[in-house]
N, C-alpha and C. Protein backbone atom coordinates (compact mmCIF):
# COMPACT_ATOMS: atom_id res chain seq x y z
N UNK A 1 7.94 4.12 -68.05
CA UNK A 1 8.80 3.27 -67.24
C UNK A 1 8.02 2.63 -66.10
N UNK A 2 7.10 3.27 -65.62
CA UNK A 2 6.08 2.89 -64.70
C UNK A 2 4.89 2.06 -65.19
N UNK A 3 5.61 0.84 -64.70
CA UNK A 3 4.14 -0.48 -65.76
C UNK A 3 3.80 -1.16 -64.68
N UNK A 4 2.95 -1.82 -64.85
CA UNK A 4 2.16 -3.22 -64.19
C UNK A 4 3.08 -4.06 -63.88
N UNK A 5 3.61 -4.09 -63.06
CA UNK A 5 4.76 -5.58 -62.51
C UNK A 5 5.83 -5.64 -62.24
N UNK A 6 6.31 -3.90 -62.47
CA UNK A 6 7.71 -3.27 -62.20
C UNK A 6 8.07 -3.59 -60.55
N UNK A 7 9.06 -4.22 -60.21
CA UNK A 7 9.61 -4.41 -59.44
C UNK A 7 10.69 -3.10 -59.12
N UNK A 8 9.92 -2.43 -57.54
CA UNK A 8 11.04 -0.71 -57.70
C UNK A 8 11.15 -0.98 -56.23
N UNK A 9 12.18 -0.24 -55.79
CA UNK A 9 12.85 0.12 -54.52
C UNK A 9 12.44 1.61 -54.05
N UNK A 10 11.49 1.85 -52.99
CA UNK A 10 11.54 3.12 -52.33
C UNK A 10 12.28 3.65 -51.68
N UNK A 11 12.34 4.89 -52.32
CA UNK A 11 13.90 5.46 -52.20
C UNK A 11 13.51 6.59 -51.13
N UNK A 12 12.17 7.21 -50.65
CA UNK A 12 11.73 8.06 -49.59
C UNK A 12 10.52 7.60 -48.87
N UNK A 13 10.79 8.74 -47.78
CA UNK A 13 9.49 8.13 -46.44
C UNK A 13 10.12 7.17 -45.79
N UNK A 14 8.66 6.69 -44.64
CA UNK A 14 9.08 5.84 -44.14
C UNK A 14 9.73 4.37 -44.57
N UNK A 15 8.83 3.81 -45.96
CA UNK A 15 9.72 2.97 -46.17
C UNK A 15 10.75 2.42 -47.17
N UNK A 16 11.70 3.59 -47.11
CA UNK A 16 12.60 3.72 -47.61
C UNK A 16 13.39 2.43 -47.84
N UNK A 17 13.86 2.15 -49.01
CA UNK A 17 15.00 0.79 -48.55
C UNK A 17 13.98 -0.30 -48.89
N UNK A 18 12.91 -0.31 -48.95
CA UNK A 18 11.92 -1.60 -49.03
C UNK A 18 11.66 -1.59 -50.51
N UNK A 19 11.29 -3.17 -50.82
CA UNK A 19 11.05 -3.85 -52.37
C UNK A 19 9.67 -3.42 -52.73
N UNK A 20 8.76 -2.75 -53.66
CA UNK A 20 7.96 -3.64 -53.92
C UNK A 20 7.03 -3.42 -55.45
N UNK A 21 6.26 -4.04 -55.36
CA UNK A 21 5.71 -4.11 -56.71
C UNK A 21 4.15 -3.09 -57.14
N UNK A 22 4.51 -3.10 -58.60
CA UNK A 22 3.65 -1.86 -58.72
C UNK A 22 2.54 -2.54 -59.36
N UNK A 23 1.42 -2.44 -58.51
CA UNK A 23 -0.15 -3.30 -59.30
C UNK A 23 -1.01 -2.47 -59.35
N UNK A 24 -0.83 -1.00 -59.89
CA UNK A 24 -2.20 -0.39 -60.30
C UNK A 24 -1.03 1.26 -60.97
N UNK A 25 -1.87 1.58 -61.59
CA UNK A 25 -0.94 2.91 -62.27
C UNK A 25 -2.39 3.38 -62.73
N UNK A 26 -2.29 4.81 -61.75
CA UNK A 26 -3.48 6.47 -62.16
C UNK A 26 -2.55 7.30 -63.22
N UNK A 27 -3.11 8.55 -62.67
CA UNK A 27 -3.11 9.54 -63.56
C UNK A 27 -1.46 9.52 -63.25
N UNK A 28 -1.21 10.44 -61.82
CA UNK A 28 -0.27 10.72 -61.41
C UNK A 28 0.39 9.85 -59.76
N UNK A 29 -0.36 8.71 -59.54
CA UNK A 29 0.37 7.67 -59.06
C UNK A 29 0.13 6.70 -59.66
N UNK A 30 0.91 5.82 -58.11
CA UNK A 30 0.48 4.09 -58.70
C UNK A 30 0.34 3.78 -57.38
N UNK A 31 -0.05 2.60 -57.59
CA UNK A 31 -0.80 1.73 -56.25
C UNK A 31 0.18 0.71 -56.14
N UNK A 32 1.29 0.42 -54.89
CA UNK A 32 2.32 -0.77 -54.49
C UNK A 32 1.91 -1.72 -53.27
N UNK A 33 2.15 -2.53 -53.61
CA UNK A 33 2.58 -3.75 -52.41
C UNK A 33 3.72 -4.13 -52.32
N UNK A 34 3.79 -4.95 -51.53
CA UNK A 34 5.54 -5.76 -51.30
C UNK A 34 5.76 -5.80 -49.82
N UNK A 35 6.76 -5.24 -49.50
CA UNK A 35 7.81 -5.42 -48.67
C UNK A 35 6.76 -3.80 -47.78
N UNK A 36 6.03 -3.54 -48.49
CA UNK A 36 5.03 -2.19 -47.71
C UNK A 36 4.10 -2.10 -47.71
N UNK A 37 3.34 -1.63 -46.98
CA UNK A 37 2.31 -1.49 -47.19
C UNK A 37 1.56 -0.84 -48.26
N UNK A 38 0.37 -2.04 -48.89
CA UNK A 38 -0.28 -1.66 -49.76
C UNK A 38 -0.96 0.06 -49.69
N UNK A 39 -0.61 0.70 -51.05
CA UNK A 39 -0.90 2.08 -50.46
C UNK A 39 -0.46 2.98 -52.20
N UNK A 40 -1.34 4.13 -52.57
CA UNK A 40 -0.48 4.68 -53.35
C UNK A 40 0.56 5.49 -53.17
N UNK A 41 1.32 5.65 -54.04
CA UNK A 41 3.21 5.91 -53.93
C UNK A 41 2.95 7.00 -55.36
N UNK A 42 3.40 7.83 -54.67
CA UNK A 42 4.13 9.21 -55.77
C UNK A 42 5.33 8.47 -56.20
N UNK A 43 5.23 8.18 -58.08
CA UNK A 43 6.55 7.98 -58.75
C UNK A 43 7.76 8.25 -58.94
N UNK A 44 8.11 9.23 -58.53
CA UNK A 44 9.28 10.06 -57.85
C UNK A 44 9.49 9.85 -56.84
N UNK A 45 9.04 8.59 -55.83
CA UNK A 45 9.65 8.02 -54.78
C UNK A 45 10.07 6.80 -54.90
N UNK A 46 10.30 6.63 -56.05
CA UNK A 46 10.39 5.40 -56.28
C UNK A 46 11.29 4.89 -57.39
N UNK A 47 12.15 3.92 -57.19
CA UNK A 47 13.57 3.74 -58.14
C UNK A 47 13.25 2.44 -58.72
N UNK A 48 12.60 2.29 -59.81
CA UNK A 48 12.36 0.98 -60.92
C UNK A 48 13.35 0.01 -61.12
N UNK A 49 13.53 -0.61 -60.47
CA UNK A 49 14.67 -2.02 -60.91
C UNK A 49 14.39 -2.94 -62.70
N UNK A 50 15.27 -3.17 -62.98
CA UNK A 50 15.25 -4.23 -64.18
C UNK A 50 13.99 -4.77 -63.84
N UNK A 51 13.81 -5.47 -62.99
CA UNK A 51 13.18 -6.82 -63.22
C UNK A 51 11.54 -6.57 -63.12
N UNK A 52 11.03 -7.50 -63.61
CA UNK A 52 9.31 -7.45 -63.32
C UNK A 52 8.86 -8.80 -63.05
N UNK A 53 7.72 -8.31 -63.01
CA UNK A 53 6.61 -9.73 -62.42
C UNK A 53 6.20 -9.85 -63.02
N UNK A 54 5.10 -11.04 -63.52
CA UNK A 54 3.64 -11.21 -64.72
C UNK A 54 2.67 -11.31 -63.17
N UNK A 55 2.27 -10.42 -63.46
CA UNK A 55 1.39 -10.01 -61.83
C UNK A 55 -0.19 -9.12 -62.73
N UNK A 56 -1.63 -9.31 -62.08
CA UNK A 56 -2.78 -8.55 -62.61
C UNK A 56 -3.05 -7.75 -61.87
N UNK A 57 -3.74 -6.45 -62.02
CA UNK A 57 -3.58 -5.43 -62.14
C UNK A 57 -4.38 -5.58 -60.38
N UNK A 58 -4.26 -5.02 -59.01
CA UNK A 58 -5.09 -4.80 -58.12
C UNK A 58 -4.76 -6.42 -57.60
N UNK A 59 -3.68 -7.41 -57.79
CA UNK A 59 -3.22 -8.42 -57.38
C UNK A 59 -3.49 -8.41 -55.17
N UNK A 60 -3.72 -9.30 -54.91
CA UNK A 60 -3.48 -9.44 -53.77
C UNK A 60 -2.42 -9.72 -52.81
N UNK A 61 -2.52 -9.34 -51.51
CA UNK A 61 -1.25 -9.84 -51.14
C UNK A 61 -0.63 -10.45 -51.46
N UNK A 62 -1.06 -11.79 -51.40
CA UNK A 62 -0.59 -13.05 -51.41
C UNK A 62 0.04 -13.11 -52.76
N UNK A 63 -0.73 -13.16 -53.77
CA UNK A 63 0.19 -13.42 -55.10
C UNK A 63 1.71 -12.20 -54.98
N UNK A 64 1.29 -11.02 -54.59
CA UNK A 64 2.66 -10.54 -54.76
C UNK A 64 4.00 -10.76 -53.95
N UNK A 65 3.85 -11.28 -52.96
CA UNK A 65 4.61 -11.90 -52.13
C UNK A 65 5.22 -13.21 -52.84
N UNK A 66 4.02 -14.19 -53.47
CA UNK A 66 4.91 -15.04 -54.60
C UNK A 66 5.67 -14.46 -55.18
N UNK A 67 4.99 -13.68 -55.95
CA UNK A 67 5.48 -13.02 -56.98
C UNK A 67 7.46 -12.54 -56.72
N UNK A 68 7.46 -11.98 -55.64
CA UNK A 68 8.91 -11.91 -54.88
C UNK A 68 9.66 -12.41 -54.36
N UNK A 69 8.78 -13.73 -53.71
CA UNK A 69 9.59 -14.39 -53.26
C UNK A 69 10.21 -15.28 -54.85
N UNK A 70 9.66 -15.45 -55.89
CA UNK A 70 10.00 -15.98 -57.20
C UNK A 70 11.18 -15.42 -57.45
N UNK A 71 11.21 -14.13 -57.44
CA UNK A 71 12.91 -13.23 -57.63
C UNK A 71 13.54 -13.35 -56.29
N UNK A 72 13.61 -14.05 -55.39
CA UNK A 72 14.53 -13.65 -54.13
C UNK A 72 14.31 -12.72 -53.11
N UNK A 73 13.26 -12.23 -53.35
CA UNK A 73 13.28 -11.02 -52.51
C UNK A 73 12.10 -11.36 -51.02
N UNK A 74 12.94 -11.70 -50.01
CA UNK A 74 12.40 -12.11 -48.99
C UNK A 74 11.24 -11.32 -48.33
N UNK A 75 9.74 -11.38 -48.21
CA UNK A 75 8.81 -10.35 -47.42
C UNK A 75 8.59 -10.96 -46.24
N UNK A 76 8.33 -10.01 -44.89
CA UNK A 76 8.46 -10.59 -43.80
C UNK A 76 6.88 -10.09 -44.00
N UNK A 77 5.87 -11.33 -42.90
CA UNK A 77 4.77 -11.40 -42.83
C UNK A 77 4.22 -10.53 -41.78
N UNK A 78 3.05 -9.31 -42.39
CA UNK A 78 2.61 -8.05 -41.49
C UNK A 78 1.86 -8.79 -40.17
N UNK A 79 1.57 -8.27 -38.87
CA UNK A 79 1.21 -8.60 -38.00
C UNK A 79 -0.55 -8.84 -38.08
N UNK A 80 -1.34 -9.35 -38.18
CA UNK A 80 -2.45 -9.46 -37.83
C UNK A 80 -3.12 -8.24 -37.30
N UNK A 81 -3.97 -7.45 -37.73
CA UNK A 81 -4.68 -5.96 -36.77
C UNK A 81 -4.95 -6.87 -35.75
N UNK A 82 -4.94 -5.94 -34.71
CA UNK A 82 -5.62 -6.29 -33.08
C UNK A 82 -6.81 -5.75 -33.73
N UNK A 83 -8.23 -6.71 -32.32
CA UNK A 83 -9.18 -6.44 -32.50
C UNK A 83 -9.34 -5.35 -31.45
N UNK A 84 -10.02 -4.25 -31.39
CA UNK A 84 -10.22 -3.22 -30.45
C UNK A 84 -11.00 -3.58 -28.95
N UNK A 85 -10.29 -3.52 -28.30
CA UNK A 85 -11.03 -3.88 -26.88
C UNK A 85 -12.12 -3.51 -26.56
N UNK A 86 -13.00 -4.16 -26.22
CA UNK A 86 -14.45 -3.29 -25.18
C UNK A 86 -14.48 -2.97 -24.31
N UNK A 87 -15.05 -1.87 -24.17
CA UNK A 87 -14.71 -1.29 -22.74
C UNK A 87 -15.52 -1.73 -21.49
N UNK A 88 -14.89 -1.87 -20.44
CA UNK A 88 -15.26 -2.55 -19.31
C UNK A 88 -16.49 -1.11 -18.43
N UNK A 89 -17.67 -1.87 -18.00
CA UNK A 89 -18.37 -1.54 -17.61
C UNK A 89 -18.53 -1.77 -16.47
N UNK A 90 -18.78 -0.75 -15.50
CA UNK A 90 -18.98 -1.19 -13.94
C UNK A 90 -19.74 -1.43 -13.59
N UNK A 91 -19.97 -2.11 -12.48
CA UNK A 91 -21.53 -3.06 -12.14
C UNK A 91 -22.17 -1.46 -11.22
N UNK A 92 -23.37 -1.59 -10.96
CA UNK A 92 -23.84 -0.62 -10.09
C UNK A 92 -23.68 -0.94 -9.08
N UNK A 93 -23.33 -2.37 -8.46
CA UNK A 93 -22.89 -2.24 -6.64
C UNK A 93 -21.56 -1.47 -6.52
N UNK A 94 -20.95 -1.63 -7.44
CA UNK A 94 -19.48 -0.55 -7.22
C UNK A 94 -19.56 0.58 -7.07
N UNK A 95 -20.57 1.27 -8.09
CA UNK A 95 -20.45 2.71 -8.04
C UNK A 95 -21.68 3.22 -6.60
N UNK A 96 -22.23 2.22 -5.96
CA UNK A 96 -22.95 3.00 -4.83
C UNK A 96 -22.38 2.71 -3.57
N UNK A 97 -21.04 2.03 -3.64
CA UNK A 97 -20.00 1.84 -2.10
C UNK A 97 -19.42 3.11 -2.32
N UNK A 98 -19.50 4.23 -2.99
CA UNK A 98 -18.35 5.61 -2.85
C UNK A 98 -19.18 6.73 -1.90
């Protein structure tokens, strides 16, 4: 029941309630995108809908987001990572006024 393009609903964890599509299948997971973050998913968290995609195997964001938005299923766009700040260095006239 667990194929390449299955369109399933996570039914536990955090993102419960969210769409998304299955683009890689192991031994004993599979690898999803969608509406979550790309990530592998234990199959037993997960509720297979009718419908599928013609989607390749390790697909990228982007196509699977077509891929959903093609069936209706609206994905809201993830935030950009922040880049990690550098840390501010003190001049040596500062540290010899103490």
């Amino acid at each position: 029941m667990m194929q390449l393009g299955r369109v399933c609903l996570k039914i536990a964890g955090r993102d419960a309630g969210q769409h998304e599509v299955i683009i890689g299948v192991a031994d004993k997971m599979v690898l999803v995108d969608g509406q979550v973050r790309r990530r592998k998913c234990n199959p037993h968290h997960l509720e297979p809908l009718a419908q599928t995609v013609d989607i390749v195997e390790n697909a990228s964001h982007e196509q699977v987001v077509a891929a959903l938005q093609g069936l209706g299923i609206a994905v809201v766009e993830r935030k950009p990572k922040l880049k990690k700040a550098e840390p501010v260095v003190e001049s040596s006239a500062k540290k010899s006024k103490k």
